[in-house]
PDB file of N, CA and C in Angstrom:
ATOM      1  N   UNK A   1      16.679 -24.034 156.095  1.00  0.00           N
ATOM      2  CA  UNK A   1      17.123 -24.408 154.761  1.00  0.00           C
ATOM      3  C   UNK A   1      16.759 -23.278 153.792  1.00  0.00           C
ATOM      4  N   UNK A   2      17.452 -22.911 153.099  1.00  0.00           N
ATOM      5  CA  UNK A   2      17.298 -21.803 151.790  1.00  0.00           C
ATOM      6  C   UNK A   2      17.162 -22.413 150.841  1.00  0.00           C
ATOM      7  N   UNK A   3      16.498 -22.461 150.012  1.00  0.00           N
ATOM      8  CA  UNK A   3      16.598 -22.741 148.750  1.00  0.00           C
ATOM      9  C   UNK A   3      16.598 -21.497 147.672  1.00  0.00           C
ATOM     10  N   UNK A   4      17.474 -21.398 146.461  1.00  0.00           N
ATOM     11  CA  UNK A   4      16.889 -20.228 145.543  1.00  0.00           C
ATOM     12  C   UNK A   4      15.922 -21.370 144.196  1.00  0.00           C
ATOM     13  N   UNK A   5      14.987 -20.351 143.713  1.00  0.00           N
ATOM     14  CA  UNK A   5      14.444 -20.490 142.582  1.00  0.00           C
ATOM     15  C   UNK A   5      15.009 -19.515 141.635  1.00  0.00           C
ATOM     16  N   UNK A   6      14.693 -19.857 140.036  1.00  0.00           N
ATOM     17  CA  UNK A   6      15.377 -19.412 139.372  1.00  0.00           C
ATOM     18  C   UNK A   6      14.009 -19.692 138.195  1.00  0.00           C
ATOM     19  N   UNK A   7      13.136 -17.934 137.818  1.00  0.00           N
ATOM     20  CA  UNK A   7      12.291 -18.284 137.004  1.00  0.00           C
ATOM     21  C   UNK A   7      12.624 -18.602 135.170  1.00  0.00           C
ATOM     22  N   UNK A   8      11.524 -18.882 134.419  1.00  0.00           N
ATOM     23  CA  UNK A   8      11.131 -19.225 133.413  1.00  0.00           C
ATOM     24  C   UNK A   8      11.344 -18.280 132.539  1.00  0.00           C
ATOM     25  N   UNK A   9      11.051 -18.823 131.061  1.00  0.00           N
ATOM     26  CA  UNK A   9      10.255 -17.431 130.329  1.00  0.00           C
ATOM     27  C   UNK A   9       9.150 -16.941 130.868  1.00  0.00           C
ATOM     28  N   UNK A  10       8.833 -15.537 130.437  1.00  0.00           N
ATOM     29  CA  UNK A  10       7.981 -14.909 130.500  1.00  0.00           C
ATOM     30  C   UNK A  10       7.992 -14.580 132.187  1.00  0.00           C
ATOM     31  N   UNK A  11       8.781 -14.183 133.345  1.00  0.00           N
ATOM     32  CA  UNK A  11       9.562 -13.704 134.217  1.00  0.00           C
ATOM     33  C   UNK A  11      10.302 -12.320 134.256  1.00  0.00           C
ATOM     34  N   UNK A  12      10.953 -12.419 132.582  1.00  0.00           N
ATOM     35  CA  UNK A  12      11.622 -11.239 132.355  1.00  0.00           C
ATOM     36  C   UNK A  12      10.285  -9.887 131.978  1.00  0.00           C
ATOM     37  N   UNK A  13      11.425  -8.276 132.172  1.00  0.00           N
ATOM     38  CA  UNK A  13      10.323  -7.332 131.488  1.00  0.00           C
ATOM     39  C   UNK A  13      11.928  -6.428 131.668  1.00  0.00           C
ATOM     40  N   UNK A  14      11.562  -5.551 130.499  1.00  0.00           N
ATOM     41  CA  UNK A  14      12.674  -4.564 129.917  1.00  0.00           C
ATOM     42  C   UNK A  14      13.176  -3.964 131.209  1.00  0.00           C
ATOM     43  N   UNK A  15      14.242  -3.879 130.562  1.00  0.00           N
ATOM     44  CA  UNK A  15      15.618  -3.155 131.781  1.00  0.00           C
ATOM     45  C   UNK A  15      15.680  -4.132 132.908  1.00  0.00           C
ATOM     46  N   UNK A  16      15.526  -5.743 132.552  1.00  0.00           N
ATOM     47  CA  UNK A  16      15.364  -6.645 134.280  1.00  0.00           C
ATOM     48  C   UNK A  16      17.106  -6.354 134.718  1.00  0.00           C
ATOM     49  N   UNK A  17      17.841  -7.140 133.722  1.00  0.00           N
ATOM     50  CA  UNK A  17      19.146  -6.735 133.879  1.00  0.00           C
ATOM     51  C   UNK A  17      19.960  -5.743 134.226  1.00  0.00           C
ATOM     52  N   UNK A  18      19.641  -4.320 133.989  1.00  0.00           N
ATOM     53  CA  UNK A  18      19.878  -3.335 134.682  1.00  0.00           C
ATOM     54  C   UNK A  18      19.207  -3.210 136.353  1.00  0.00           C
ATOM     55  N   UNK A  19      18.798  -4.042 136.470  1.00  0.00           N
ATOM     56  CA  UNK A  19      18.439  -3.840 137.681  1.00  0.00           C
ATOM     57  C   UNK A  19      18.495  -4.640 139.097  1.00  0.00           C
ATOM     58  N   UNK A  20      19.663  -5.817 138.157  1.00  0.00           N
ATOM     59  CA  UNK A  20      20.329  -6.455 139.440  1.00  0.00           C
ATOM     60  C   UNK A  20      21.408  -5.619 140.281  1.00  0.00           C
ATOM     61  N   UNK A  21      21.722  -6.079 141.777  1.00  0.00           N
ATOM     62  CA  UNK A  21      22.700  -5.454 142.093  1.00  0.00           C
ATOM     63  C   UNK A  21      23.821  -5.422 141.556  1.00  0.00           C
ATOM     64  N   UNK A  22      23.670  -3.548 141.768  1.00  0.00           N
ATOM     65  CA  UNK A  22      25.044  -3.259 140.984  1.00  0.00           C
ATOM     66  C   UNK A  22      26.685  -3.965 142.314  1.00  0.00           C
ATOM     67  N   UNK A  23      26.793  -4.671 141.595  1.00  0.00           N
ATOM     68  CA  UNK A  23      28.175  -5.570 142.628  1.00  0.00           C
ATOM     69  C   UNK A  23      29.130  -5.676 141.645  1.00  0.00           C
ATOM     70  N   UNK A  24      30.352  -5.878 141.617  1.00  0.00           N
ATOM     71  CA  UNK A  24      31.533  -6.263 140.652  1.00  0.00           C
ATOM     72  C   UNK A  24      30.931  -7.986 140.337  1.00  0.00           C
ATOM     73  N   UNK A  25      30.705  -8.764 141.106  1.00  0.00           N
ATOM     74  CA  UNK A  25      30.483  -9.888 140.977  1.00  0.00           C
ATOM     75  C   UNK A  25      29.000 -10.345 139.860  1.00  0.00           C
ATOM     76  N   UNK A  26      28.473  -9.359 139.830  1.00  0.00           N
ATOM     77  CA  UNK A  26      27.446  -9.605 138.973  1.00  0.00           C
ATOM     78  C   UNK A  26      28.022  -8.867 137.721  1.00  0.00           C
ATOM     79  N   UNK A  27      28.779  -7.768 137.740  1.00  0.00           N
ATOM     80  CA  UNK A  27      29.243  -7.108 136.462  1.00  0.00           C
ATOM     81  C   UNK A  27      30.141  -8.245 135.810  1.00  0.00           C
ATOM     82  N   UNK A  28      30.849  -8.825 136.493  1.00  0.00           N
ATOM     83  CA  UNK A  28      32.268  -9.944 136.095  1.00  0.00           C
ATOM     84  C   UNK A  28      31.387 -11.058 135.534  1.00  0.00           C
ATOM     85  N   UNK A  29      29.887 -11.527 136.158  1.00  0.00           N
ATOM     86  CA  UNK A  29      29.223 -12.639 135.338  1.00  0.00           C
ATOM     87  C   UNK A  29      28.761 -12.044 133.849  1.00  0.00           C
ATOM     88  N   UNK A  30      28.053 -10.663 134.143  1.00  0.00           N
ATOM     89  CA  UNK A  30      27.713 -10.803 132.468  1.00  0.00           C
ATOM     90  C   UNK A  30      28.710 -10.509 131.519  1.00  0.00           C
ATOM     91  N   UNK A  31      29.993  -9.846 132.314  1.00  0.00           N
ATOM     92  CA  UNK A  31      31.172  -9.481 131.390  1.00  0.00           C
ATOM     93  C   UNK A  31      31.399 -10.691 130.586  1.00  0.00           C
ATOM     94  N   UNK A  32      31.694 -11.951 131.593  1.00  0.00           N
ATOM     95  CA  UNK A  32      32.039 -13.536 131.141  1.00  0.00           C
ATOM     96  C   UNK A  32      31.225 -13.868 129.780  1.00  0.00           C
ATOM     97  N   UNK A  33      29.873 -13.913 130.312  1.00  0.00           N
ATOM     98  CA  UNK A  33      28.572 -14.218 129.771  1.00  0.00           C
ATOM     99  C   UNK A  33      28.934 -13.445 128.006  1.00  0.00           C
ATOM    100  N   UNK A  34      29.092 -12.324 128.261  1.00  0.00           N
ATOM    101  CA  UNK A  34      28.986 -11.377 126.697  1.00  0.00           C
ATOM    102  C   UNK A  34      29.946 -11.697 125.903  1.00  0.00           C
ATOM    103  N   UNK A  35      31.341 -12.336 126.809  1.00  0.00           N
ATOM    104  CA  UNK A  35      32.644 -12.723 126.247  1.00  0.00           C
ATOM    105  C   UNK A  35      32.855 -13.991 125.325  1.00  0.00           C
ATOM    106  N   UNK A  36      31.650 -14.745 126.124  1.00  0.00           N
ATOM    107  CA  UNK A  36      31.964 -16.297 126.197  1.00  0.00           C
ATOM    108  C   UNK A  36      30.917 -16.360 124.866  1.00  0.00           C
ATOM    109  N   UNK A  37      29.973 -15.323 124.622  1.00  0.00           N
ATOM    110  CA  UNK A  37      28.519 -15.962 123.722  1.00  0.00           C
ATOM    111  C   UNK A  37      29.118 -14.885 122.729  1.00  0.00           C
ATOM    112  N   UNK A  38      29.701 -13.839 122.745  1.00  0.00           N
ATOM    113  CA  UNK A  38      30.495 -12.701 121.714  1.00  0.00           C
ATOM    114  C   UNK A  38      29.231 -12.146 121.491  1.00  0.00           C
ATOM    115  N   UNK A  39      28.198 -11.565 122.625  1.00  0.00           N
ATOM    116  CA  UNK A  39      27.599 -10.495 122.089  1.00  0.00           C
ATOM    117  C   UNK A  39      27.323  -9.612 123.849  1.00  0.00           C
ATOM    118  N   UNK A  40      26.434  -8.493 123.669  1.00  0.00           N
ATOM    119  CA  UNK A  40      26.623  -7.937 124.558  1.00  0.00           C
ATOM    120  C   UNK A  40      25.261  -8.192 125.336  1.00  0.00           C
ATOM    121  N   UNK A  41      25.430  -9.065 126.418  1.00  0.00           N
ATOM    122  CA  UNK A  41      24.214  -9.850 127.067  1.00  0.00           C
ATOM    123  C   UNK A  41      23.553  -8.495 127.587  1.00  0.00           C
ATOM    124  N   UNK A  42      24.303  -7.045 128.353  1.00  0.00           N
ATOM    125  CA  UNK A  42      23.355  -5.826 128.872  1.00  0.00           C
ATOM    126  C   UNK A  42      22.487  -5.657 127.475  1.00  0.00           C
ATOM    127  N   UNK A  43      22.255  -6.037 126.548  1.00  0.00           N
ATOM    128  CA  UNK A  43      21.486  -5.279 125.002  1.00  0.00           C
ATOM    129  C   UNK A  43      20.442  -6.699 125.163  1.00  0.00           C
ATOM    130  N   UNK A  44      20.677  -7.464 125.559  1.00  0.00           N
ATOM    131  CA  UNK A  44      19.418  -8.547 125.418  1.00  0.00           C
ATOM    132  C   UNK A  44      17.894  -8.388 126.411  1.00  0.00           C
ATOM    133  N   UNK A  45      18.198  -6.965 127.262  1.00  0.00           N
ATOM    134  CA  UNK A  45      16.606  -6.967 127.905  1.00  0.00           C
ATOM    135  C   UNK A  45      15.739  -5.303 128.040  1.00  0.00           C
ATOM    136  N   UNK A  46      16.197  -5.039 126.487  1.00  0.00           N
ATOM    137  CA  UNK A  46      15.660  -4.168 125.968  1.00  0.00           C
ATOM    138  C   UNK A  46      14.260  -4.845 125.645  1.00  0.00           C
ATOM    139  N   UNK A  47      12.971  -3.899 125.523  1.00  0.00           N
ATOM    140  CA  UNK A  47      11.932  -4.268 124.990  1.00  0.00           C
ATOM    141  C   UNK A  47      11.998  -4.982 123.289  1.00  0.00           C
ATOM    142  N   UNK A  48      12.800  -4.725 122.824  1.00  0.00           N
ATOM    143  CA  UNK A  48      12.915  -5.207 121.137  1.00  0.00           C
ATOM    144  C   UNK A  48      13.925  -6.160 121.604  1.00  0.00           C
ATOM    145  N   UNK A  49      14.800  -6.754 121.693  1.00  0.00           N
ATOM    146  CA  UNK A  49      15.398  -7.842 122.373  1.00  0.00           C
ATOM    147  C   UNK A  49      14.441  -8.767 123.135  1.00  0.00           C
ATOM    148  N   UNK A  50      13.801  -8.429 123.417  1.00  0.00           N
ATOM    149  CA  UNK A  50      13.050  -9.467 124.498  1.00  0.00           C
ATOM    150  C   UNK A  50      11.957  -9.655 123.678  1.00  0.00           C
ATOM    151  N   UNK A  51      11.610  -9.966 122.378  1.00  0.00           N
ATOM    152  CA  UNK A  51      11.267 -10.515 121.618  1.00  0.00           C
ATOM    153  C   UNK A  51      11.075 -11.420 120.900  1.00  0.00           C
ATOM    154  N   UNK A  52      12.509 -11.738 121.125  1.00  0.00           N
ATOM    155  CA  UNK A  52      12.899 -12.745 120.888  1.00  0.00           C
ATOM    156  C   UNK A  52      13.728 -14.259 122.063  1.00  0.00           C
ATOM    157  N   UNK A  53      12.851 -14.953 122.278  1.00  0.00           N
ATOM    158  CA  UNK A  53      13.280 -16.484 122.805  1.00  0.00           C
ATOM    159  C   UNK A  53      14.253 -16.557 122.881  1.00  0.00           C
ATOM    160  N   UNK A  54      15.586 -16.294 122.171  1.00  0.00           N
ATOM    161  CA  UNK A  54      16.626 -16.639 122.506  1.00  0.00           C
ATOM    162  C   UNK A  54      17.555 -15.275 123.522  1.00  0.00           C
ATOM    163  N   UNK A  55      17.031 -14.193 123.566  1.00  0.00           N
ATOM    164  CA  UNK A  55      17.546 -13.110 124.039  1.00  0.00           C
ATOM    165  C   UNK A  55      16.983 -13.590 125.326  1.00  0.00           C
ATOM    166  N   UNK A  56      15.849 -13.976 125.525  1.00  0.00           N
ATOM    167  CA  UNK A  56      15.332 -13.648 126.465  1.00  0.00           C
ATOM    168  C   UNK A  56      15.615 -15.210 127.449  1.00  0.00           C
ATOM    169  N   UNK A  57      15.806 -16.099 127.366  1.00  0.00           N
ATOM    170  CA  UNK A  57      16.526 -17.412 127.561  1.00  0.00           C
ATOM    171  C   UNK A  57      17.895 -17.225 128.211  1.00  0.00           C
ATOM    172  N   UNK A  58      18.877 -16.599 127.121  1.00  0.00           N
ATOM    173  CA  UNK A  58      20.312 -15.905 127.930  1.00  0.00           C
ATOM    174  C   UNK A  58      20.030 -15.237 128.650  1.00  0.00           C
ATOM    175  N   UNK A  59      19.076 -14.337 128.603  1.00  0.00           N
ATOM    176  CA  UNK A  59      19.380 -13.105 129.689  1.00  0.00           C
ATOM    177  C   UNK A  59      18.742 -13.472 131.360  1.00  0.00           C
ATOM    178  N   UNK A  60      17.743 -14.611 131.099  1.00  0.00           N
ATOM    179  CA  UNK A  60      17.305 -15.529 132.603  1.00  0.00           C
ATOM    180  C   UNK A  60      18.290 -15.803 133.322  1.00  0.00           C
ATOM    181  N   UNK A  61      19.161 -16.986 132.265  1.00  0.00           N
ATOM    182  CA  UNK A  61      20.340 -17.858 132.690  1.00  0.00           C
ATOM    183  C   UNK A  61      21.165 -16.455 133.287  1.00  0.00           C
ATOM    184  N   UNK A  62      21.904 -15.799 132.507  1.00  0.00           N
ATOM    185  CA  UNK A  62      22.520 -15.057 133.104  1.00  0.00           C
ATOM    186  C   UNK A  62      22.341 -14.390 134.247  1.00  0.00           C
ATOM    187  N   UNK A  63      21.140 -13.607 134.272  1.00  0.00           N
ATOM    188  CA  UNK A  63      20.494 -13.340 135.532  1.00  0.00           C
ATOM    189  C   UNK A  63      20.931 -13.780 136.919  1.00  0.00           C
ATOM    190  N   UNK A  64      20.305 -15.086 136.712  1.00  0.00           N
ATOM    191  CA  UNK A  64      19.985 -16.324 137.990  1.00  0.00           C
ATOM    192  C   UNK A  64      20.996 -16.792 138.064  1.00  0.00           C
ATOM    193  N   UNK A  65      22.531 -17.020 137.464  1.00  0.00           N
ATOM    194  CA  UNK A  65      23.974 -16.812 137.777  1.00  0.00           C
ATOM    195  C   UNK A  65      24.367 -15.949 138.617  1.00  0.00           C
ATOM    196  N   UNK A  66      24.199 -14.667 137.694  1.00  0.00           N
ATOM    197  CA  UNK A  66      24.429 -13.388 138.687  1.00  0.00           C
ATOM    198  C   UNK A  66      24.258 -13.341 140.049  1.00  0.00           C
ATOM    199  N   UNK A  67      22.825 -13.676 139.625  1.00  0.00           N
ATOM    200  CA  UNK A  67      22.213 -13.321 141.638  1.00  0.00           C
ATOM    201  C   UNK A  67      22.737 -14.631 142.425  1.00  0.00           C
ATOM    202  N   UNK A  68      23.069 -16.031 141.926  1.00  0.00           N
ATOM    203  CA  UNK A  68      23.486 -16.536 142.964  1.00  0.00           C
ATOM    204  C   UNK A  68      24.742 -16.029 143.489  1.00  0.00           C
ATOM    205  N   UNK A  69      25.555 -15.684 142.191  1.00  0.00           N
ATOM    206  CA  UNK A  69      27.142 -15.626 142.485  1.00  0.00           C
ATOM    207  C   UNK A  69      26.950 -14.571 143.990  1.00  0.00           C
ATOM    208  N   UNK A  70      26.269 -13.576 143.346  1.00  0.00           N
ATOM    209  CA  UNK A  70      26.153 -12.384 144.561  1.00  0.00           C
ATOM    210  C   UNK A  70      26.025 -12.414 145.942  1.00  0.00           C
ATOM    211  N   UNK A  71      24.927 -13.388 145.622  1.00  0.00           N
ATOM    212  CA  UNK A  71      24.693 -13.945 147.354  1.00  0.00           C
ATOM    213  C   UNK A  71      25.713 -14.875 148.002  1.00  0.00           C
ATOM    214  N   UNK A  72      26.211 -15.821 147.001  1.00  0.00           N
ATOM    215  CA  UNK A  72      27.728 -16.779 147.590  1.00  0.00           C
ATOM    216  C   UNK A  72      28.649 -15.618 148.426  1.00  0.00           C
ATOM    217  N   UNK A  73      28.763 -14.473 147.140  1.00  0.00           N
ATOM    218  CA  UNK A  73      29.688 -13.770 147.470  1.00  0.00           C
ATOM    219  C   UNK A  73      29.373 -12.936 149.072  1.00  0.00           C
ATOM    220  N   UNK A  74      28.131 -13.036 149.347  1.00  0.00           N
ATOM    221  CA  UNK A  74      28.012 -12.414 150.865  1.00  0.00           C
ATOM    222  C   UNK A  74      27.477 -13.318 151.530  1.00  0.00           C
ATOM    223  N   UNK A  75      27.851 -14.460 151.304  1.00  0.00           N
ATOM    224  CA  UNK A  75      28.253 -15.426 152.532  1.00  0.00           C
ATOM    225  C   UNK A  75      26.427 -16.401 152.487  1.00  0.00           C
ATOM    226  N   UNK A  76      26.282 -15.944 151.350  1.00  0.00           N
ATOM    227  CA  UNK A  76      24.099 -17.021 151.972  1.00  0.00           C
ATOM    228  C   UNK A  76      24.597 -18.150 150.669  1.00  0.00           C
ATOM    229  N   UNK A  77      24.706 -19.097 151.409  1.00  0.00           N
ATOM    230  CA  UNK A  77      24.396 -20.057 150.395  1.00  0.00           C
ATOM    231  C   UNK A  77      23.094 -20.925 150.447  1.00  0.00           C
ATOM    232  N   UNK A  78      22.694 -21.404 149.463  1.00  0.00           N
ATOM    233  CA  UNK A  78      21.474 -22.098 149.254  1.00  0.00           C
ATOM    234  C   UNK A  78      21.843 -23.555 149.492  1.00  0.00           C
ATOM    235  N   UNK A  79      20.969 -24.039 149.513  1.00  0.00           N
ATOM    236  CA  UNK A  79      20.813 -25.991 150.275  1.00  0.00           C
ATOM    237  C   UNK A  79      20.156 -26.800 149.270  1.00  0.00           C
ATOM    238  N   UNK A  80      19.262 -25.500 148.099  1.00  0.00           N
ATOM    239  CA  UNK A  80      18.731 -26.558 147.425  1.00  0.00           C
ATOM    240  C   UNK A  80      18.577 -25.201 146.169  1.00  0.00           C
ATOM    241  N   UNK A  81      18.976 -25.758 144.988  1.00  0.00           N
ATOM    242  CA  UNK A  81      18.764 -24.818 143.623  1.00  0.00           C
ATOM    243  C   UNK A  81      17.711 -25.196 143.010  1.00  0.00           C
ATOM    244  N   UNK A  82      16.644 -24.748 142.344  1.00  0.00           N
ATOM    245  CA  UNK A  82      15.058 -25.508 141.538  1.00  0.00           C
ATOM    246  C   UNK A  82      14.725 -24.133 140.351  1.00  0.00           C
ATOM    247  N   UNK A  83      14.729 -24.872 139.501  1.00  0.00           N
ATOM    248  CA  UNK A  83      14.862 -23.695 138.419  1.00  0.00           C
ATOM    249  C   UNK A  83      13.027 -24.393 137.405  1.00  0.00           C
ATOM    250  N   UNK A  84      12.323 -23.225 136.933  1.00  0.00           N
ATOM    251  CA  UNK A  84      11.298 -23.673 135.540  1.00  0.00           C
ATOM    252  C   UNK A  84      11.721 -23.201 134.434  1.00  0.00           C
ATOM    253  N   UNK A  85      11.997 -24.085 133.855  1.00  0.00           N
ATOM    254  CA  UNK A  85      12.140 -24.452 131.891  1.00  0.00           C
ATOM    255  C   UNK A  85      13.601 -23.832 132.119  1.00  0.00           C
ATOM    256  N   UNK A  86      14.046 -22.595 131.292  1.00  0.00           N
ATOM    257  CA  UNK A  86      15.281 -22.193 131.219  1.00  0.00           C
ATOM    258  C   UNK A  86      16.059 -21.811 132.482  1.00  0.00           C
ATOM    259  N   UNK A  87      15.018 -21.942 133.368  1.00  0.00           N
ATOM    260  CA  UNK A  87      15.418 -21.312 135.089  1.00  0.00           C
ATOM    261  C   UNK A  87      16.510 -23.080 135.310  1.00  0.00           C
ATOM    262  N   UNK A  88      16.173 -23.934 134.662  1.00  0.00           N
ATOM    263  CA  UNK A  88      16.778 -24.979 135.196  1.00  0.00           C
ATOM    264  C   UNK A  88      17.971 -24.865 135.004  1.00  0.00           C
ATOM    265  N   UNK A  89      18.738 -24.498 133.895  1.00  0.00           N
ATOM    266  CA  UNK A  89      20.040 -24.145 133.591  1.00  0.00           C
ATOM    267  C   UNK A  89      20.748 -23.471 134.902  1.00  0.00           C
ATOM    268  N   UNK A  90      19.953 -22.641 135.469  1.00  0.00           N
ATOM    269  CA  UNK A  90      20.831 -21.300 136.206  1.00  0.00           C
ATOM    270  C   UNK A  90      20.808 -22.149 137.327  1.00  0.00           C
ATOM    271  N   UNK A  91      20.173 -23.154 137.598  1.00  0.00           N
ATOM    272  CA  UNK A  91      19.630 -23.806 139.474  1.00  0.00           C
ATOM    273  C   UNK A  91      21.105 -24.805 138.961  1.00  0.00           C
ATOM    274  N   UNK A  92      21.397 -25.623 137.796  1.00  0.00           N
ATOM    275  CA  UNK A  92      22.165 -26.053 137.616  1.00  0.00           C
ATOM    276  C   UNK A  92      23.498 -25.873 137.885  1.00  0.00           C
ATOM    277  N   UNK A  93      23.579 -24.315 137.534  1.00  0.00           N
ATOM    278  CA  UNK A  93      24.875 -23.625 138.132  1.00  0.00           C
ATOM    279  C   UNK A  93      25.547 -23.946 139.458  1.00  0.00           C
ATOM    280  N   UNK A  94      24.075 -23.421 140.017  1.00  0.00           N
ATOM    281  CA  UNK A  94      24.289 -22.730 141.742  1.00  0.00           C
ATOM    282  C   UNK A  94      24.734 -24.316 142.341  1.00  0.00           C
TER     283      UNK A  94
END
């Protein structure tokens, strides 16, 4: 059984987002993500961005989207999603 977790605040640290796999499938989530909220979610995990609770909240969720989509997309799916505090949103997704 797989399960993914999907962390909290205070999880993130500057440049986390730059440093998911680079995949089209993770570029196409935050593209969505920046489209759908009209700002540019890659600018939310700068050290001065991540200052703020709400930057740093989107940029989890988004995250923990990303990485599931990624892994769907190469075939691992999970059996069970479990997310803490804002991580619950993203387990919600999956």
């Amino acid at each position: 059984m797989l399960a993914l977790l999907y962390p909290g605040q205070g999880a993130q640290t500057p440049g986390f987002l730059h440093r998911l796999p680079p995949h089209a499938v993770v570029a196409t989530t935050i593209e969505e993500a920046s489209d759908i909220l009209s700002i540019d979610v890659h600018a939310l995990d700068s050290s001065d961005a991540l200052r703020s609770s709400v930057a740093v909240q989107i940029a989890l969720v988004v995250a923990g989207v990303a990485t599931q989509r990624r892994l769907a997309h190469a075939g691992i799916e999970a059996h069970a999603h479990a997310g803490l505090s804002v991580g619950a949103y993203a387990a919600a997704v999956g």
